[in-house]
Each structure stands twice: as structure tokens, then as C-alpha cells.
PDB file of N, CA and C in Angstrom:
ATOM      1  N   UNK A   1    -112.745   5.568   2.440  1.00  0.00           N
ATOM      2  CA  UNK A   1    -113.303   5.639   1.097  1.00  0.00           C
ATOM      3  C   UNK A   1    -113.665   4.241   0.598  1.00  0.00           C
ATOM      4  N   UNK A   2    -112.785   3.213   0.922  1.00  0.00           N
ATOM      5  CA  UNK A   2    -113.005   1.855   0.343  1.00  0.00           C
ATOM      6  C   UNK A   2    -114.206   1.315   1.064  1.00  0.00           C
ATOM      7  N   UNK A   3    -114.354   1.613   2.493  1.00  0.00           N
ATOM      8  CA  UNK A   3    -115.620   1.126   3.141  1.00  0.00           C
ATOM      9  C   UNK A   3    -116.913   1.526   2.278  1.00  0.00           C
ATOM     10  N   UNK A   4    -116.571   2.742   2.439  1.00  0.00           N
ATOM     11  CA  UNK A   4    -118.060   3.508   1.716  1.00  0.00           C
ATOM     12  C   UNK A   4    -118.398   2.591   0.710  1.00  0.00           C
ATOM     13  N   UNK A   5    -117.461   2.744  -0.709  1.00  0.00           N
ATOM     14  CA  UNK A   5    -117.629   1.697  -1.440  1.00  0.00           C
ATOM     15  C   UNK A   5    -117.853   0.698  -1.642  1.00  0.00           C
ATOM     16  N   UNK A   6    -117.311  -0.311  -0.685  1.00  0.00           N
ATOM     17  CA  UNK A   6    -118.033  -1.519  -0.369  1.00  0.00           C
ATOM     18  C   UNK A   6    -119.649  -1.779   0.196  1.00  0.00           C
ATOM     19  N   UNK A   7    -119.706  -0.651   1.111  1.00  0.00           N
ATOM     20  CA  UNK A   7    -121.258  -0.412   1.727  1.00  0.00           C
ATOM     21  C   UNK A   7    -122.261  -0.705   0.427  1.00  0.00           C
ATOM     22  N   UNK A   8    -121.698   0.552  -0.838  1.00  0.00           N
ATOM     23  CA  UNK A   8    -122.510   1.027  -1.519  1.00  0.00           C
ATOM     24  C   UNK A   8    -122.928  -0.252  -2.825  1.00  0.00           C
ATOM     25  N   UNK A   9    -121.856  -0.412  -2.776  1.00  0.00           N
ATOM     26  CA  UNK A   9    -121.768  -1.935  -3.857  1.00  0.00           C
ATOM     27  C   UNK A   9    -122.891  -3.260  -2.969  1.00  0.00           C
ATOM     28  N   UNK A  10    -122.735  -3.580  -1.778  1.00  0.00           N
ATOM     29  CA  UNK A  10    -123.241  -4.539  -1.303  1.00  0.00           C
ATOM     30  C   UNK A  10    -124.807  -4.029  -1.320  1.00  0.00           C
ATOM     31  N   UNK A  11    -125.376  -2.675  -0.822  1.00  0.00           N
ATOM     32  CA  UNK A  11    -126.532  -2.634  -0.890  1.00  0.00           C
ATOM     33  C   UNK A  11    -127.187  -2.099  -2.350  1.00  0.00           C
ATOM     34  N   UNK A  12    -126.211  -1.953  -3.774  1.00  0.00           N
ATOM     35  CA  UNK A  12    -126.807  -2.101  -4.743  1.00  0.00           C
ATOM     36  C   UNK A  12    -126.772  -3.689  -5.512  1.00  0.00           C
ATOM     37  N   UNK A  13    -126.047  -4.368  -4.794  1.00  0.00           N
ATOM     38  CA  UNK A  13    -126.240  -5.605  -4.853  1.00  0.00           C
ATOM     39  C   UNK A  13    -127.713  -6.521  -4.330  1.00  0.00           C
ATOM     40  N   UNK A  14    -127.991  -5.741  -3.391  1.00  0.00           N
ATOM     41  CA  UNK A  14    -128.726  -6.775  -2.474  1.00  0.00           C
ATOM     42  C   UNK A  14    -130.175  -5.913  -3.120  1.00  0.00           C
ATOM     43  N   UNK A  15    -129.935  -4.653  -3.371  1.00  0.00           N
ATOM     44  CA  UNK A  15    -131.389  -4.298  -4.017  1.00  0.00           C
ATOM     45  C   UNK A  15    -131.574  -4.950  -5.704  1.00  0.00           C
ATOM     46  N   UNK A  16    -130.687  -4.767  -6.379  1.00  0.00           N
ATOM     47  CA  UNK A  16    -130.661  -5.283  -7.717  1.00  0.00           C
ATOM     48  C   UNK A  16    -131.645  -7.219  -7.286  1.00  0.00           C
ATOM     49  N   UNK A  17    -130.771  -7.542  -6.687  1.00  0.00           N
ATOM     50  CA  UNK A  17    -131.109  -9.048  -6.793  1.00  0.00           C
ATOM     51  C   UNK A  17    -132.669  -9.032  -5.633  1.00  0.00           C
ATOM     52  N   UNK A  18    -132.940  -7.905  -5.005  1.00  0.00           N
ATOM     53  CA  UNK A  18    -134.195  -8.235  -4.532  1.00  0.00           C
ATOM     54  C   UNK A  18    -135.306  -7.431  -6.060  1.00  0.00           C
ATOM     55  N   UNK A  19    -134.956  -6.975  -6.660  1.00  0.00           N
ATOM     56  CA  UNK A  19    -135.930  -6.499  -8.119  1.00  0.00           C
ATOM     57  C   UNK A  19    -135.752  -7.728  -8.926  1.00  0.00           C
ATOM     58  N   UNK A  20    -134.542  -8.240  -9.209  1.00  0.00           N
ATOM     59  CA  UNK A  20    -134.658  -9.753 -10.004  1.00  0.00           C
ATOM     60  C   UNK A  20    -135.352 -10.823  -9.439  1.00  0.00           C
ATOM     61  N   UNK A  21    -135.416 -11.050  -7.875  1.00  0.00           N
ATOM     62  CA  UNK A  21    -136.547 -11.797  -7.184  1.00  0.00           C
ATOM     63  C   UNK A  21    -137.683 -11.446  -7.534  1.00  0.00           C
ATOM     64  N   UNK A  22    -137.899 -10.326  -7.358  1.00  0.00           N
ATOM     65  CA  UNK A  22    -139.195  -9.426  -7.576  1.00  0.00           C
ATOM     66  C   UNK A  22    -140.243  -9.944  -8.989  1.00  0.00           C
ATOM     67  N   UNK A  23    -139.313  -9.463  -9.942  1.00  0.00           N
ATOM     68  CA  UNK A  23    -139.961 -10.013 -11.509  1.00  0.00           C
ATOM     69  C   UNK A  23    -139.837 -11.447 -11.291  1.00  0.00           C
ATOM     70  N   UNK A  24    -139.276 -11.850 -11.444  1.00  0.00           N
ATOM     71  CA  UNK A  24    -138.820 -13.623 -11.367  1.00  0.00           C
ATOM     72  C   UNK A  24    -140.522 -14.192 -10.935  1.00  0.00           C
ATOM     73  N   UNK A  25    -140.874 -13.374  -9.419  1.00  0.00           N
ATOM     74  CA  UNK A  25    -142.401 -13.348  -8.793  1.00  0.00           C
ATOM     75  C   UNK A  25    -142.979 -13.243  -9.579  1.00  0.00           C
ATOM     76  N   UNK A  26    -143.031 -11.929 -10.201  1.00  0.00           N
ATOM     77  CA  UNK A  26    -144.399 -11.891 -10.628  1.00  0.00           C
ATOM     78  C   UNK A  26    -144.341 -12.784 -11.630  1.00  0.00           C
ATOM     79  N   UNK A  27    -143.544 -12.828 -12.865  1.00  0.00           N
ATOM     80  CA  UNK A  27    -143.450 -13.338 -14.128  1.00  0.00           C
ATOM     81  C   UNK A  27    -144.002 -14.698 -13.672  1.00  0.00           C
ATOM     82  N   UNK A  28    -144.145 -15.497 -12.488  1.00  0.00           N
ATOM     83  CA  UNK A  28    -144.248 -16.723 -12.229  1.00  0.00           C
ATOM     84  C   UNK A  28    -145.292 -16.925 -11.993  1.00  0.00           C
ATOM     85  N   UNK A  29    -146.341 -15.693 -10.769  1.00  0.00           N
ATOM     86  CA  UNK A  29    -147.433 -15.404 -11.019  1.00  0.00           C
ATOM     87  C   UNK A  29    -148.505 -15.238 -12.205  1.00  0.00           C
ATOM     88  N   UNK A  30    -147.909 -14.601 -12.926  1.00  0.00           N
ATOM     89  CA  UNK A  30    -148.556 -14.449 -14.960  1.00  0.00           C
ATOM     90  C   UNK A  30    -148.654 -15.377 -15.264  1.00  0.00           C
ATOM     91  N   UNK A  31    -147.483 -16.460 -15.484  1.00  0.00           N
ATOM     92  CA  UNK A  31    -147.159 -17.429 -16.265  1.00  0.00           C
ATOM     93  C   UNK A  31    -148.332 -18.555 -15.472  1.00  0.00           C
ATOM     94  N   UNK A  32    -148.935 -18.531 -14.128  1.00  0.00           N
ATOM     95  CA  UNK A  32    -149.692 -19.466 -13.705  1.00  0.00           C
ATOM     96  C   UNK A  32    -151.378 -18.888 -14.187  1.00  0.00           C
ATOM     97  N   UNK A  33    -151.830 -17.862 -14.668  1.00  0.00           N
ATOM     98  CA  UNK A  33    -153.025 -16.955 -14.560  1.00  0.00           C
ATOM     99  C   UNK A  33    -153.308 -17.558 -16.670  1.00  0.00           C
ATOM    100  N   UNK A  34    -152.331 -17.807 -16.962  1.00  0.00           N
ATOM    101  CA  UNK A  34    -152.696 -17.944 -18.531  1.00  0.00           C
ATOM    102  C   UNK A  34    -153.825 -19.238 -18.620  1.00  0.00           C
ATOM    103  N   UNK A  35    -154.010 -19.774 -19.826  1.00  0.00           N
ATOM    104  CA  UNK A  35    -155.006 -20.541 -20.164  1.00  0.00           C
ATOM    105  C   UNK A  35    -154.385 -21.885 -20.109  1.00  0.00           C
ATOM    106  N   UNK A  36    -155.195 -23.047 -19.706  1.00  0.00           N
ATOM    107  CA  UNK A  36    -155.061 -24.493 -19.494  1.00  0.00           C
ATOM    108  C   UNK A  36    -153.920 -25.042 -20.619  1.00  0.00           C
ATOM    109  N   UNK A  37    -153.186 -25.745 -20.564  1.00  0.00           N
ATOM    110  CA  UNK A  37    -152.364 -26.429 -21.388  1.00  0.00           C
ATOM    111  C   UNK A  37    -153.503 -27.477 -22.402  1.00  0.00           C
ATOM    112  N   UNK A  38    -153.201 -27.786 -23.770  1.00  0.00           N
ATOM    113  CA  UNK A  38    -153.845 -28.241 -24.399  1.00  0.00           C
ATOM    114  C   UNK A  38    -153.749 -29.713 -24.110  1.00  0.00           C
ATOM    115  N   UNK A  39    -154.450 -30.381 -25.174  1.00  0.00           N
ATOM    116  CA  UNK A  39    -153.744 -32.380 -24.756  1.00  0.00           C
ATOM    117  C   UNK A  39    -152.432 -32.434 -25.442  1.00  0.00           C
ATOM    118  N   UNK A  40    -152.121 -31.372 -26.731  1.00  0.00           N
ATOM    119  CA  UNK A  40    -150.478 -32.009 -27.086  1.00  0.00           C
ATOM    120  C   UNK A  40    -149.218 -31.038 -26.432  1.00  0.00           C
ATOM    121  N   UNK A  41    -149.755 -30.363 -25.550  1.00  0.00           N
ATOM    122  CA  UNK A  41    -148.770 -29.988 -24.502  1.00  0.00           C
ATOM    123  C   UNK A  41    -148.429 -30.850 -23.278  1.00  0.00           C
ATOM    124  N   UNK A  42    -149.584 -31.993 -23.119  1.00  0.00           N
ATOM    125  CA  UNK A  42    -149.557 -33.059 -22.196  1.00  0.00           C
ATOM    126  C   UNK A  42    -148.686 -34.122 -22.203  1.00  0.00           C
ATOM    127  N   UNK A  43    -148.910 -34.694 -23.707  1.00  0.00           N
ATOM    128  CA  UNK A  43    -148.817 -36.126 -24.102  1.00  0.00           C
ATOM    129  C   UNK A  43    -147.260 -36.350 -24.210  1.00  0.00           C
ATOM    130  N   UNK A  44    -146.574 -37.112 -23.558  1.00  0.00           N
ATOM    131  CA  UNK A  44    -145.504 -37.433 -23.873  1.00  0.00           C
ATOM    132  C   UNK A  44    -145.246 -38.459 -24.207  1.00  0.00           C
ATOM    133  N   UNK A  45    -144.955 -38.774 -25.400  1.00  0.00           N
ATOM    134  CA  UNK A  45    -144.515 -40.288 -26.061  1.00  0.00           C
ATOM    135  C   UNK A  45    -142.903 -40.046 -25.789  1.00  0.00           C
ATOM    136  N   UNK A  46    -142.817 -42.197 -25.449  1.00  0.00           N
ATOM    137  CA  UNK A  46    -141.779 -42.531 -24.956  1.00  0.00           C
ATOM    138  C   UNK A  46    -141.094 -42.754 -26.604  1.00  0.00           C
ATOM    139  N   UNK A  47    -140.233 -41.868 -26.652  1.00  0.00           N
ATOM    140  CA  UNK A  47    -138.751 -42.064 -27.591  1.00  0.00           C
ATOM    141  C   UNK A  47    -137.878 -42.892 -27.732  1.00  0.00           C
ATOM    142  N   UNK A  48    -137.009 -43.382 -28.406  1.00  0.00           N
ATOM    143  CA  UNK A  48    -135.792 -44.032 -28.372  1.00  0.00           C
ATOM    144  C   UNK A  48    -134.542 -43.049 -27.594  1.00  0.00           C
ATOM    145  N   UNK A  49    -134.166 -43.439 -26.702  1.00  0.00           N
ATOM    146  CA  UNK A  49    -132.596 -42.834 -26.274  1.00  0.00           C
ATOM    147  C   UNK A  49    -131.747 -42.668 -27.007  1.00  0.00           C
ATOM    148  N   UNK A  50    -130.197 -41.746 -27.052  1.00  0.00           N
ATOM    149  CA  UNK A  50    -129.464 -41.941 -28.176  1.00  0.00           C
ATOM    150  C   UNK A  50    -129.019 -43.613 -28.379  1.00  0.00           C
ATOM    151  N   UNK A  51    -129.205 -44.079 -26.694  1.00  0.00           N
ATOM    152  CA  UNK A  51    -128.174 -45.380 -26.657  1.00  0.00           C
ATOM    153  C   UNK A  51    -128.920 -46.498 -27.731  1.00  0.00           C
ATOM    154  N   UNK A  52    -130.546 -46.319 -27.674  1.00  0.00           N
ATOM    155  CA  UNK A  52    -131.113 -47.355 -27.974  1.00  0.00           C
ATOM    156  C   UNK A  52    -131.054 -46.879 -29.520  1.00  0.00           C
ATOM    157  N   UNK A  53    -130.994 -45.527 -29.882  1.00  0.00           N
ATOM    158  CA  UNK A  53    -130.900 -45.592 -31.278  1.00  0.00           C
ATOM    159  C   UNK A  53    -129.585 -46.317 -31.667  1.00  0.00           C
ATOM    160  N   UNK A  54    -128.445 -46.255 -30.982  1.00  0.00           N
ATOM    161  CA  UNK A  54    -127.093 -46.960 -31.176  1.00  0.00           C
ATOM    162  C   UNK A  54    -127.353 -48.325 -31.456  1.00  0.00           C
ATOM    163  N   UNK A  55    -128.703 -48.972 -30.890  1.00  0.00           N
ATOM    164  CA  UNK A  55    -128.146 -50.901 -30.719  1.00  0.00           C
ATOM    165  C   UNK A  55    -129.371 -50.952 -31.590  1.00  0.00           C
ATOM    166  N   UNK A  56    -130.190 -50.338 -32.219  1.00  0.00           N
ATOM    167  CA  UNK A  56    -131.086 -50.764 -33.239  1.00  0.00           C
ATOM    168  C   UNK A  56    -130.842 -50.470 -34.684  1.00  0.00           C
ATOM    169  N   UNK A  57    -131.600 -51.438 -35.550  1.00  0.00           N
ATOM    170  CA  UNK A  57    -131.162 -51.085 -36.902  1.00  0.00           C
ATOM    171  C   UNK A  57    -132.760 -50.407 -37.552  1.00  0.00           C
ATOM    172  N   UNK A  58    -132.685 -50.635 -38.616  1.00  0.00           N
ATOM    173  CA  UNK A  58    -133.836 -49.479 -39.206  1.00  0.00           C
ATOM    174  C   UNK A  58    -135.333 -49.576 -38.611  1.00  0.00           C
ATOM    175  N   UNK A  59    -135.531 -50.876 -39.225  1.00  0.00           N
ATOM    176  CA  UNK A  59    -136.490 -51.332 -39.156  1.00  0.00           C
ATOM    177  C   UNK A  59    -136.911 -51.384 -37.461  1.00  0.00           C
ATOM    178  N   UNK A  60    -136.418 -51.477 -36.413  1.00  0.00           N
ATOM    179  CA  UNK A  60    -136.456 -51.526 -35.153  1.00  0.00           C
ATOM    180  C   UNK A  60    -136.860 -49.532 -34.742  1.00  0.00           C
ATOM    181  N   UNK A  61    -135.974 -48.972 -35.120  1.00  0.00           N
ATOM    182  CA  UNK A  61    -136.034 -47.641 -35.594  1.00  0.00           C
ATOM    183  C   UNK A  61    -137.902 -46.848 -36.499  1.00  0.00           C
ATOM    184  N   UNK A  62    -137.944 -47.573 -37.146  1.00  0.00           N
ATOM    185  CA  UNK A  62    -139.376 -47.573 -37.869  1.00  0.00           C
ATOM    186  C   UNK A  62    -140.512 -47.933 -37.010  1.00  0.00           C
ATOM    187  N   UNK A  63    -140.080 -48.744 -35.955  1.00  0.00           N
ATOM    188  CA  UNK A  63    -141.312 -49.704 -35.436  1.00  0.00           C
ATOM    189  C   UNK A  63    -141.507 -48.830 -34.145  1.00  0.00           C
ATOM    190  N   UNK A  64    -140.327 -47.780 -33.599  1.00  0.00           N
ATOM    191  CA  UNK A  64    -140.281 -47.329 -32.812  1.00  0.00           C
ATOM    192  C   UNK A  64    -140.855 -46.030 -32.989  1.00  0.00           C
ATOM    193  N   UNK A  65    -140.776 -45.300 -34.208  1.00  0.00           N
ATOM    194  CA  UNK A  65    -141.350 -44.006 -34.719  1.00  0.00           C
ATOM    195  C   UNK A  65    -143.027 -44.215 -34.370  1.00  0.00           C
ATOM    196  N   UNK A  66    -143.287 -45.824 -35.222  1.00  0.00           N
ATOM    197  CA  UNK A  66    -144.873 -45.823 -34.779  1.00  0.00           C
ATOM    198  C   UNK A  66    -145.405 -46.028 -34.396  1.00  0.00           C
ATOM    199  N   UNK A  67    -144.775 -46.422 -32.743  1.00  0.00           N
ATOM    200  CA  UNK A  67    -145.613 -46.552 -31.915  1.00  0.00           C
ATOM    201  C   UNK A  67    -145.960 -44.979 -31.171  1.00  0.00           C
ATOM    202  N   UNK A  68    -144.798 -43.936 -31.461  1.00  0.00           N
ATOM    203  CA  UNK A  68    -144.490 -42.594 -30.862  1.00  0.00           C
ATOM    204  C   UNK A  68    -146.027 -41.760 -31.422  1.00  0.00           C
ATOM    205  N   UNK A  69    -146.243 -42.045 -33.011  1.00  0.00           N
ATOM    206  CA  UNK A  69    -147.103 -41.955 -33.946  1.00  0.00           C
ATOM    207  C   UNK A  69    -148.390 -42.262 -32.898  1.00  0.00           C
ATOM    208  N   UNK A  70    -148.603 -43.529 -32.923  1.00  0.00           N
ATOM    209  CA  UNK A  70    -149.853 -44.067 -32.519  1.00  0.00           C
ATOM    210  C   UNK A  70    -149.711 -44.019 -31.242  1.00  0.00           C
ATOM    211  N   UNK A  71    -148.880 -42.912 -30.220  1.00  0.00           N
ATOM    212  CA  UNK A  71    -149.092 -42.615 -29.017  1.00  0.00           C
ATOM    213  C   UNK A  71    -149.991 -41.225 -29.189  1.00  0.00           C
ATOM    214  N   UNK A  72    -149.280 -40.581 -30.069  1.00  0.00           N
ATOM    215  CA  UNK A  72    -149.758 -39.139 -30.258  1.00  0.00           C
ATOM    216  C   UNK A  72    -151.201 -39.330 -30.522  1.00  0.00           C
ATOM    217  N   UNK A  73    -151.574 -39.990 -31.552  1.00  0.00           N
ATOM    218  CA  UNK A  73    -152.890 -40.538 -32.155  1.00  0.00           C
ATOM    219  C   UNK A  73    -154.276 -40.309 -30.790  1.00  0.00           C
ATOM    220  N   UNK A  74    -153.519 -41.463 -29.857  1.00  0.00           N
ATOM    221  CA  UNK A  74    -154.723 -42.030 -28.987  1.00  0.00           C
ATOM    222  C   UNK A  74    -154.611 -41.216 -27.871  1.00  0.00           C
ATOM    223  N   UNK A  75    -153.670 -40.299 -27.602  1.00  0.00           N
ATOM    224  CA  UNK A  75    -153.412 -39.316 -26.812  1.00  0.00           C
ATOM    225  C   UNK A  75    -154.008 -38.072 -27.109  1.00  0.00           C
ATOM    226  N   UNK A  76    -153.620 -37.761 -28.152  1.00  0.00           N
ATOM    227  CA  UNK A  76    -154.739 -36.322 -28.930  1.00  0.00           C
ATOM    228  C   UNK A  76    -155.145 -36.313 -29.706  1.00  0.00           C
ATOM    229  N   UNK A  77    -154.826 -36.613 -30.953  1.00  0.00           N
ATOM    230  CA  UNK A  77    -155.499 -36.607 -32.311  1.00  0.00           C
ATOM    231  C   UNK A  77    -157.052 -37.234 -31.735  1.00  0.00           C
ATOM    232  N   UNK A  78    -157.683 -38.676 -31.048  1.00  0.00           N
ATOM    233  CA  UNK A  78    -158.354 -39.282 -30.884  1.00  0.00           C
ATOM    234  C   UNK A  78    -159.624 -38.476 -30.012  1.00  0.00           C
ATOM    235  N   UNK A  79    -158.594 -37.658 -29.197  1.00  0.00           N
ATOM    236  CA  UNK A  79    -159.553 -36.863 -27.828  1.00  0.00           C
ATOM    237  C   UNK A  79    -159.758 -35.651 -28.274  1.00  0.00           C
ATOM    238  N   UNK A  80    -159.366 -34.694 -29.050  1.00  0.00           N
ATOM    239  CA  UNK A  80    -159.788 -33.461 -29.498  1.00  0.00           C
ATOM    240  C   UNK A  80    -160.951 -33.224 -29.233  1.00  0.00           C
ATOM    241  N   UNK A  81    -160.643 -32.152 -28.681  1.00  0.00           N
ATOM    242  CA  UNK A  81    -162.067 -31.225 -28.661  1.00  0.00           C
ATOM    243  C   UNK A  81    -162.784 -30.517 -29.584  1.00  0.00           C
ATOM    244  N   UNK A  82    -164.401 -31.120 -30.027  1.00  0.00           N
ATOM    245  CA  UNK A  82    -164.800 -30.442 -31.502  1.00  0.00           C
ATOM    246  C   UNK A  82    -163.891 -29.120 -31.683  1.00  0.00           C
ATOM    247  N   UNK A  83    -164.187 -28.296 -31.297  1.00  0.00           N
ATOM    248  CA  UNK A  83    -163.780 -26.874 -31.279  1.00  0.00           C
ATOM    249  C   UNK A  83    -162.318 -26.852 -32.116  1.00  0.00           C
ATOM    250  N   UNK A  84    -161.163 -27.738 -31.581  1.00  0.00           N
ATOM    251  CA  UNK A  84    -159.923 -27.534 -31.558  1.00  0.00           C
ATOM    252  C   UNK A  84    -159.801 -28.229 -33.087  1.00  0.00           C
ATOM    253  N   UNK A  85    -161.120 -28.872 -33.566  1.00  0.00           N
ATOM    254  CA  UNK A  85    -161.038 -29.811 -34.747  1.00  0.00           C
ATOM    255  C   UNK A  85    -161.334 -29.592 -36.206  1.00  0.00           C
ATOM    256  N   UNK A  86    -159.635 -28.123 -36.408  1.00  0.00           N
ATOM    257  CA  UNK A  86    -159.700 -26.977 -37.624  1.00  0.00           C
ATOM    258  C   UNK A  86    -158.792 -27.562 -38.389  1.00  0.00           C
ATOM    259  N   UNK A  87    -158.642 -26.984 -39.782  1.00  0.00           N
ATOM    260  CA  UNK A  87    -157.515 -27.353 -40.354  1.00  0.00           C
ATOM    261  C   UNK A  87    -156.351 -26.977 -39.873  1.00  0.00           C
ATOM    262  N   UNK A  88    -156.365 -25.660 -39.406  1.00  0.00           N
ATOM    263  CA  UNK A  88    -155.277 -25.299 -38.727  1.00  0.00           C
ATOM    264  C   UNK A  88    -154.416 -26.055 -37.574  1.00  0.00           C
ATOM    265  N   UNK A  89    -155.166 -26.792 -37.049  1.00  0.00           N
ATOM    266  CA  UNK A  89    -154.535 -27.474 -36.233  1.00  0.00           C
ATOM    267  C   UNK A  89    -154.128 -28.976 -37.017  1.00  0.00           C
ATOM    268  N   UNK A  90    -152.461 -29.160 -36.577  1.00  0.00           N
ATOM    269  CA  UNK A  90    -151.662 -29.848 -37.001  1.00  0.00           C
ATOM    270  C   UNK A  90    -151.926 -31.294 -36.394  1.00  0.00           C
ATOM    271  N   UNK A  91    -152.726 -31.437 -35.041  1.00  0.00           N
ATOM    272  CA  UNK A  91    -153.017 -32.551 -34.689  1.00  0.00           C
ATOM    273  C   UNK A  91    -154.609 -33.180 -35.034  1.00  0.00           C
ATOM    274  N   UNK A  92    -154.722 -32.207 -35.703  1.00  0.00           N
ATOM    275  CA  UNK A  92    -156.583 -32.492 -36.560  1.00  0.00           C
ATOM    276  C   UNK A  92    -156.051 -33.738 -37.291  1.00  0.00           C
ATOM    277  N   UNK A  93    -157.180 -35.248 -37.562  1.00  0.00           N
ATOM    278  CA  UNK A  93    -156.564 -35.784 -38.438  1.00  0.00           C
ATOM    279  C   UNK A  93    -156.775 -35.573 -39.711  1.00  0.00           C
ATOM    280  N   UNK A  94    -158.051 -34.290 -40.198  1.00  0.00           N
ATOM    281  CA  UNK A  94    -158.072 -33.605 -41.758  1.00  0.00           C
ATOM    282  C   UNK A  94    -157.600 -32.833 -41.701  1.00  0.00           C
ATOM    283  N   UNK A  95    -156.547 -32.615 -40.984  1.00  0.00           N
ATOM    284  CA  UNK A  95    -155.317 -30.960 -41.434  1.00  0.00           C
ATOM    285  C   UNK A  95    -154.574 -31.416 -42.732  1.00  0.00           C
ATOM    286  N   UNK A  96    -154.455 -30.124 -43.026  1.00  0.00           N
ATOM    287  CA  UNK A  96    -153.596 -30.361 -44.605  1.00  0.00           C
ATOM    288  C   UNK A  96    -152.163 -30.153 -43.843  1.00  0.00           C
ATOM    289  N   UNK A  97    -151.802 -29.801 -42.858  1.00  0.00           N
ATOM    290  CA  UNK A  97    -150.706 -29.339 -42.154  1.00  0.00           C
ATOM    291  C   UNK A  97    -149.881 -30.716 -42.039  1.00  0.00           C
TER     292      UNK A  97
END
């Protein structure tokens, strides 16, 4: 009886986790078929670390926000695509957003 059971457990094991492979696939497949990433899904401005927020004082802190600022700027705000250049969009530089 315990064999059986074990049989039955291991091959609802091994099917369960071949259907979680399964989706895992496709979902990975989908997730590659969607539309191009924009430029502020691209742009990564370099941050302060917690450490470096530790050894700076404000003003070092301030100087560091704007360069993050004027990364974003020349990274997207600057390159927008007419199209993308609505109020709605938060990286427009005439958004009310």
C-alpha cells in the first residue's frame, strides 16, 4: 500500500511540476511577443548607495539628486518621440504630471 502511494505521489509530483514548467514557458514566450520597452524603461541613472548616502551631507545629497535629474533629462525627456510628447506622459517636459 505504501509503495503504491509513493508511486502515486512521485508521478503527481513530476506531472504538477512538468505543468508549472509548462506555463512558466509559455508565460515567458508572451512576455517576449509584447511591445518594445520605452526610453524610461531603459535609462538607468546611477544613485547614491545606502553607504554613500551615510558619508554625505545635504548638499552632496542635492548635487547627487541632480545629476540623477539631468540623467533622466538627456536620456528621455530630451529623445522622446513626437508621438509619446502628451501631457499624459510624466516624462513630457510640458506635463502637468
Amino acid at each position: 500500500m505504501r509503495s503504491k502511494t509513493l508511486k502515486l505521489l512521485k508521478w503527481t509530483s513530476l506531472s504538477l511540476l512538468a505543468f508549472l514548467g509548462s506555463v512558466l514557458a509559455l508565460r515567458a514566450y508572451i512576455a517576449q511577443q509584447g511591445a518594445p520597452l520605452e526610453l524610461w524603461h531603459t535609462v538607468v541613472p546611477r544613485e547614491l548607495s545606502a553607504r554613500d548616502i551615510d558619508w554625505t551631507d545635504w548638499a552632496g545629497y542635492l548635487a547627487a539628486e541632480q545629476k540623477v535629474f539631468d540623467e533622466v533629462r538627456a536620456g528621455v525627456t530630451d529623445k522622446l518621440a513626437p508621438e509619446a510628447r502628451v501631457p499624459a506622459n510624466r516624462y513630457f517636459e510640458g506635463s502637468r504630471i
